[in-house]
PDB file of N, CA and C in Angstrom:
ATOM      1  N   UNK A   1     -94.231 -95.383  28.277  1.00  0.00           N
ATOM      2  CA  UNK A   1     -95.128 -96.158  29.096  1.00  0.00           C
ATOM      3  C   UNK A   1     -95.199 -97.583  28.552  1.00  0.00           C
ATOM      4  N   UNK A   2     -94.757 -98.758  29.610  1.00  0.00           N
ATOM      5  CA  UNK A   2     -95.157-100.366  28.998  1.00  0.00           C
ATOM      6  C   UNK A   2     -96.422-100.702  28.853  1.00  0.00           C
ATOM      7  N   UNK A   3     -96.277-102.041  28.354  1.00  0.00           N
ATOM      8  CA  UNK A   3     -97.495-102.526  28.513  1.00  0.00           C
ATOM      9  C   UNK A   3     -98.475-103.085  29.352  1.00  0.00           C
ATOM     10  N   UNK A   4     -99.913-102.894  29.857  1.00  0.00           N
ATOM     11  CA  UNK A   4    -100.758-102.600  30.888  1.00  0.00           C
ATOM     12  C   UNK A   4    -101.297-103.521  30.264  1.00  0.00           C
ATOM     13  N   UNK A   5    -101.963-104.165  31.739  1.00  0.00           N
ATOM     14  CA  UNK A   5    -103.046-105.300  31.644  1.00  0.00           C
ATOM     15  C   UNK A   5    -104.478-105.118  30.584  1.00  0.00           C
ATOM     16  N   UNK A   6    -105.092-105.601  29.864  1.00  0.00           N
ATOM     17  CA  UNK A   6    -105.693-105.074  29.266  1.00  0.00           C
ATOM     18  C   UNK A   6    -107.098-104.931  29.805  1.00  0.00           C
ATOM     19  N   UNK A   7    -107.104-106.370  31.240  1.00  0.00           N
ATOM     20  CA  UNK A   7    -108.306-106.188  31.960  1.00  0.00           C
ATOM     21  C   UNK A   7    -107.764-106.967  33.541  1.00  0.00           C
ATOM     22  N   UNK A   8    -108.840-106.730  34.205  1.00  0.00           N
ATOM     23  CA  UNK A   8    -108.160-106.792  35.437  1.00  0.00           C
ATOM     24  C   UNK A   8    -108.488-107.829  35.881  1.00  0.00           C
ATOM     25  N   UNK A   9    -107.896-108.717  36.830  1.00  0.00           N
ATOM     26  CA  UNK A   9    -107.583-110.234  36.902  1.00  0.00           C
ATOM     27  C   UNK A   9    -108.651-110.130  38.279  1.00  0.00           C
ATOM     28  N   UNK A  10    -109.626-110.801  37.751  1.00  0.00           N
ATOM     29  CA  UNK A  10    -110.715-111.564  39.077  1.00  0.00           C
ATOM     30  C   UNK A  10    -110.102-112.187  40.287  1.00  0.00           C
ATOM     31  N   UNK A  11    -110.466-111.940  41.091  1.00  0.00           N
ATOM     32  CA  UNK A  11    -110.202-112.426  42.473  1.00  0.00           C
ATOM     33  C   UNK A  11    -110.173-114.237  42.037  1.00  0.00           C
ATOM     34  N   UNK A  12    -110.805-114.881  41.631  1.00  0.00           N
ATOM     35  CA  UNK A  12    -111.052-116.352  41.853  1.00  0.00           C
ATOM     36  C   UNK A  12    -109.861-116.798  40.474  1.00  0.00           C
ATOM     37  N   UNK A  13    -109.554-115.860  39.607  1.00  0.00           N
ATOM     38  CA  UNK A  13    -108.037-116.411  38.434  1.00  0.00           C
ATOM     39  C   UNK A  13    -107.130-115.793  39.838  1.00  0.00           C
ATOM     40  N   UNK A  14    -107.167-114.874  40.565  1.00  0.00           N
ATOM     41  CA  UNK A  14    -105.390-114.932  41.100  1.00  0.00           C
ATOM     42  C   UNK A  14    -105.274-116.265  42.533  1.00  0.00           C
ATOM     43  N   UNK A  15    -107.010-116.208  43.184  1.00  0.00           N
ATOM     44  CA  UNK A  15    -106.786-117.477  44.026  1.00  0.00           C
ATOM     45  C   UNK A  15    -106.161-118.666  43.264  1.00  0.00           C
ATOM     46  N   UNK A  16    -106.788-119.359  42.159  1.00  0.00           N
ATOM     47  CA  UNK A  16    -106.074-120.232  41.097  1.00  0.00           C
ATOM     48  C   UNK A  16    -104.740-119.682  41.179  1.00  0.00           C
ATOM     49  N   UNK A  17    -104.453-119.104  40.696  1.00  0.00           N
ATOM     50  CA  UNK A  17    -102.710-118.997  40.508  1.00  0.00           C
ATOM     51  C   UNK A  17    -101.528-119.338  41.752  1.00  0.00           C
ATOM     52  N   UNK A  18    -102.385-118.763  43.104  1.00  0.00           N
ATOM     53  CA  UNK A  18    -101.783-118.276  44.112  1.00  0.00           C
ATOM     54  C   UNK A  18    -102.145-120.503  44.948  1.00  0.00           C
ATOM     55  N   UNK A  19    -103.054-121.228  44.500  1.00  0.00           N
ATOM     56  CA  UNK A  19    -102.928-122.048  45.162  1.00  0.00           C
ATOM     57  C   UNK A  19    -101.484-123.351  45.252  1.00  0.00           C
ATOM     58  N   UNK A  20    -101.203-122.821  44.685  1.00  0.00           N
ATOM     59  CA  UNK A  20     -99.868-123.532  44.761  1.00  0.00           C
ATOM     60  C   UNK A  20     -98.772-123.195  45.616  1.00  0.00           C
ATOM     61  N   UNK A  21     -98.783-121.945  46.392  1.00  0.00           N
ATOM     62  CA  UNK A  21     -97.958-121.305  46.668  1.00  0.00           C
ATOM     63  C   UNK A  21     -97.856-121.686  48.172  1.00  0.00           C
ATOM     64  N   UNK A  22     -98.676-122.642  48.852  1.00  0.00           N
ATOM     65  CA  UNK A  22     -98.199-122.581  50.051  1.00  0.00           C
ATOM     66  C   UNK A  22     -97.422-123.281  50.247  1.00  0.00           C
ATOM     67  N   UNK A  23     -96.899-123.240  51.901  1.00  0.00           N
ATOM     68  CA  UNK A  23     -95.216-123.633  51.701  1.00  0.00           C
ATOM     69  C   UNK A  23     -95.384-125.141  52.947  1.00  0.00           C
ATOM     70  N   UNK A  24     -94.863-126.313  52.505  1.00  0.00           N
ATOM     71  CA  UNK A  24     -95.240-127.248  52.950  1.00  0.00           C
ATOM     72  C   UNK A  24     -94.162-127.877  53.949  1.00  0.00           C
ATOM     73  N   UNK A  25     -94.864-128.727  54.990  1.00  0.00           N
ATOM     74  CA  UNK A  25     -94.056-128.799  56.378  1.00  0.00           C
ATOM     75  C   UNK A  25     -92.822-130.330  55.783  1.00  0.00           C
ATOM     76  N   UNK A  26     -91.743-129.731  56.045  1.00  0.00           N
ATOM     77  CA  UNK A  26     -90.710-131.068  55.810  1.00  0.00           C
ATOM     78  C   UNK A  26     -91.419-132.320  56.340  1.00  0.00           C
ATOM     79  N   UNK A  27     -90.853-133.563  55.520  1.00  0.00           N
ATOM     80  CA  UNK A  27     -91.433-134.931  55.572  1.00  0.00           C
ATOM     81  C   UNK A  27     -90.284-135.272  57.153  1.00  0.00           C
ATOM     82  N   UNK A  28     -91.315-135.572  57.729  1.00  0.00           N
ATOM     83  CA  UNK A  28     -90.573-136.173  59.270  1.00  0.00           C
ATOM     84  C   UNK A  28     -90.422-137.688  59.319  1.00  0.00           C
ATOM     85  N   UNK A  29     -89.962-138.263  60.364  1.00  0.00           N
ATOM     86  CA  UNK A  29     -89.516-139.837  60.314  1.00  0.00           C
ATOM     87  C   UNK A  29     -89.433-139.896  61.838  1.00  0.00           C
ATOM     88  N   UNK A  30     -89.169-140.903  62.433  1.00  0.00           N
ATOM     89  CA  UNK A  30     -89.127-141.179  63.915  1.00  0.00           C
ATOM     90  C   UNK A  30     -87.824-141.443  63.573  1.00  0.00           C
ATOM     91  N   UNK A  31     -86.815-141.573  64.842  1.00  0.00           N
ATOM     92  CA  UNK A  31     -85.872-142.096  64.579  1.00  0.00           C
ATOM     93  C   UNK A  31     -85.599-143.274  65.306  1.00  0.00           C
ATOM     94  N   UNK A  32     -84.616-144.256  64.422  1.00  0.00           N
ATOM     95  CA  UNK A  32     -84.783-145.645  64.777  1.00  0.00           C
ATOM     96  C   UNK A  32     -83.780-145.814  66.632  1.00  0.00           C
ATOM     97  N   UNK A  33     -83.120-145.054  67.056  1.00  0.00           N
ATOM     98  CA  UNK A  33     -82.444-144.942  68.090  1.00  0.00           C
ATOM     99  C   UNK A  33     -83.609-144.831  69.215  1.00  0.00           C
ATOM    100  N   UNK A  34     -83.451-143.153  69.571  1.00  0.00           N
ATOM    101  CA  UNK A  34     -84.207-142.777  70.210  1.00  0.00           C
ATOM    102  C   UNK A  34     -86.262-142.226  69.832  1.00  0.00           C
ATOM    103  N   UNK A  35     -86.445-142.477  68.678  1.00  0.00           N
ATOM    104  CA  UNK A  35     -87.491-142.057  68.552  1.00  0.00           C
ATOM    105  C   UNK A  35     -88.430-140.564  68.433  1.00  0.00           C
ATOM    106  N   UNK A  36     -87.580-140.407  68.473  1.00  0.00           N
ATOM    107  CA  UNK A  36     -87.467-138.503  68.096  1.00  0.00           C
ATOM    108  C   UNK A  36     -88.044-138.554  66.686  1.00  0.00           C
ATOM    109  N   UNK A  37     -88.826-137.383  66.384  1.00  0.00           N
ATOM    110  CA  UNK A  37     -89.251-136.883  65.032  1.00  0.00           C
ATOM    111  C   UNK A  37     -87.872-136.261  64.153  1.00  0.00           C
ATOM    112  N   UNK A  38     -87.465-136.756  63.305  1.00  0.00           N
ATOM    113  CA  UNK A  38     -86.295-135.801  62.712  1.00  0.00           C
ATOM    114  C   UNK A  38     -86.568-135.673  61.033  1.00  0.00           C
ATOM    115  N   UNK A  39     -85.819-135.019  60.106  1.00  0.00           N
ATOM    116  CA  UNK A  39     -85.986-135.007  58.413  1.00  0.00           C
ATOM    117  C   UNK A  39     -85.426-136.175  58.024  1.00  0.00           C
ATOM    118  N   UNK A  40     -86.088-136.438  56.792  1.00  0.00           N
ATOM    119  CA  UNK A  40     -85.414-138.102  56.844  1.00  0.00           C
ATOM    120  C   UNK A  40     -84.019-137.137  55.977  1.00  0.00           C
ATOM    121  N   UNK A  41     -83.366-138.529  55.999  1.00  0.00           N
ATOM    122  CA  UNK A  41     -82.035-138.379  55.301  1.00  0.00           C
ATOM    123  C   UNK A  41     -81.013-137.207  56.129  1.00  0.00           C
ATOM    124  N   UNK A  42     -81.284-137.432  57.116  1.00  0.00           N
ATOM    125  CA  UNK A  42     -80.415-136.539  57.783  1.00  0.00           C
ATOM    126  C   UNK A  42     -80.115-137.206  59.122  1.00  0.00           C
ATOM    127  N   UNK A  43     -78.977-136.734  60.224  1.00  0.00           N
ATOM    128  CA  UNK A  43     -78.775-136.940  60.842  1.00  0.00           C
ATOM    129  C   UNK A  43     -79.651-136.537  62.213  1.00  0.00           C
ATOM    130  N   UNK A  44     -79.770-137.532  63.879  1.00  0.00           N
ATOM    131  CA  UNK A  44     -80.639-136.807  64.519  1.00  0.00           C
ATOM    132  C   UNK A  44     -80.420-135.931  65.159  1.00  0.00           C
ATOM    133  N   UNK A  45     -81.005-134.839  65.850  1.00  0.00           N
ATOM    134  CA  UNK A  45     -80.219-133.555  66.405  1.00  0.00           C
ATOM    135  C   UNK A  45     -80.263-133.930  67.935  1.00  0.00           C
ATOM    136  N   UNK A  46     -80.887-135.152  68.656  1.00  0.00           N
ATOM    137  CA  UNK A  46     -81.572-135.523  69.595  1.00  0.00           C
ATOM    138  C   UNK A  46     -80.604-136.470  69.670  1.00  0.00           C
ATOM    139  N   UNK A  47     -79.993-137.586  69.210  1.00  0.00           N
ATOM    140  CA  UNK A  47     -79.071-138.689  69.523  1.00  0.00           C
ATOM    141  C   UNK A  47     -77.972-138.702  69.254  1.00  0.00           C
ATOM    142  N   UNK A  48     -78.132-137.757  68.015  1.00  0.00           N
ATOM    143  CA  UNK A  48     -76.733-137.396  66.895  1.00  0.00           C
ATOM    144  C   UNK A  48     -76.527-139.427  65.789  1.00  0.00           C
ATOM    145  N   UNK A  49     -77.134-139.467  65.720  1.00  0.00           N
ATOM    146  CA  UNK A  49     -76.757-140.765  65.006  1.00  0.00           C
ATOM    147  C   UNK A  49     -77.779-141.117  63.188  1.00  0.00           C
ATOM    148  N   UNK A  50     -77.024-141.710  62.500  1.00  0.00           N
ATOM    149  CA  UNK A  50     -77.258-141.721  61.299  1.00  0.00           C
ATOM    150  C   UNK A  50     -77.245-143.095  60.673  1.00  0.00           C
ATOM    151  N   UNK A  51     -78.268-143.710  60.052  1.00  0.00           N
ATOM    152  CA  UNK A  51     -78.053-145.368  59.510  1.00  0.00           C
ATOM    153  C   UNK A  51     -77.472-146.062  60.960  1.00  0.00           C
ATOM    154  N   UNK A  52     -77.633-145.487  61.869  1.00  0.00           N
ATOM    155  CA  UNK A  52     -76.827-146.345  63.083  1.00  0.00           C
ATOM    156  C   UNK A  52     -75.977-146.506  63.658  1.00  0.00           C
ATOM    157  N   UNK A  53     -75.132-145.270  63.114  1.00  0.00           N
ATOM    158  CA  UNK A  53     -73.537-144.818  63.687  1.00  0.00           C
ATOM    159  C   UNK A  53     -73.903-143.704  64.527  1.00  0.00           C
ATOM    160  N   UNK A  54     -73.504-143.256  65.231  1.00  0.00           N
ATOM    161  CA  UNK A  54     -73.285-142.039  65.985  1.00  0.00           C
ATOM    162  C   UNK A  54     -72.115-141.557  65.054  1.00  0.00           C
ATOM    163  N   UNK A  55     -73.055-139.878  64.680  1.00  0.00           N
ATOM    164  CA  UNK A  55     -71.864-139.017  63.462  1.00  0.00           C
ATOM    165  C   UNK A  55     -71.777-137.752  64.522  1.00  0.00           C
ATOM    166  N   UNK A  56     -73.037-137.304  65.272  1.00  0.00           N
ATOM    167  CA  UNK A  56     -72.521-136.265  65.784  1.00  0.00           C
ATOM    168  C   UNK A  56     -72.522-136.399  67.139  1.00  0.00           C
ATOM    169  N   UNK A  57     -71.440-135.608  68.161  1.00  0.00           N
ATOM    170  CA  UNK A  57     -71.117-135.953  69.220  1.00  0.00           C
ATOM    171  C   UNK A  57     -72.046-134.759  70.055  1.00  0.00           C
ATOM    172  N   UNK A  58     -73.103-135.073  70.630  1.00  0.00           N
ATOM    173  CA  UNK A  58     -74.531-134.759  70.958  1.00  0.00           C
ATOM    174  C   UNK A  58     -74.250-134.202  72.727  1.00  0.00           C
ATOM    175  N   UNK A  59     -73.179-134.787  73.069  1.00  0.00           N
ATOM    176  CA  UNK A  59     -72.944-134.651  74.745  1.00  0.00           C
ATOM    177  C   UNK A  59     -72.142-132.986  74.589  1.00  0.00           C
ATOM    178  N   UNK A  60     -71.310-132.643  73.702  1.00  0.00           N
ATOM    179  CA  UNK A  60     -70.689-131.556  73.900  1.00  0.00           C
ATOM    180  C   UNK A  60     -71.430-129.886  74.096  1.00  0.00           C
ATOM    181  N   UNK A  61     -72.795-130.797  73.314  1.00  0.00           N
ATOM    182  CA  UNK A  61     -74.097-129.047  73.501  1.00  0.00           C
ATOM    183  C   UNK A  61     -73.958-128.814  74.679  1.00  0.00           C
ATOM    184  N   UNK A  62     -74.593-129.575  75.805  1.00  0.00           N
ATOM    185  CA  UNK A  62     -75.496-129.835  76.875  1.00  0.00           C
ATOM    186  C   UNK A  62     -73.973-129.156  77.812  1.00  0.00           C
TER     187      UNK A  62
END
């Protein structure tokens, strides 16, 4: 048999522990094209364009 807690952990020490744990919404950006919400540092899924190039070709979804 291992070793067992020696006492049992209060509701308000595991809230403390556990407040860190929620899981937080990606940082959004408008985009400078069309204005769409997208992740920064990424390309848009809405214009397909990046720093101002068109990288992805956005007409072939549709």
């Amino acid at each position: 048999m291992g070793p067992l807690p020696t006492r049992k952990t209060s509701r308000r020490k595991t809230a403390n522990r556990r407040a860190h744990d929620a899981h937080e919404l990606k940082h959004l950006i408008r985009c400078d094209t069309c204005g769409e919400y997208k992740v920064a540092h990424r390309a848009c899924p809405k214009c397909g364009t990046y720093n101002g190039r068109e990288v992805i070709d956005v007409s072939e979804k549709k």
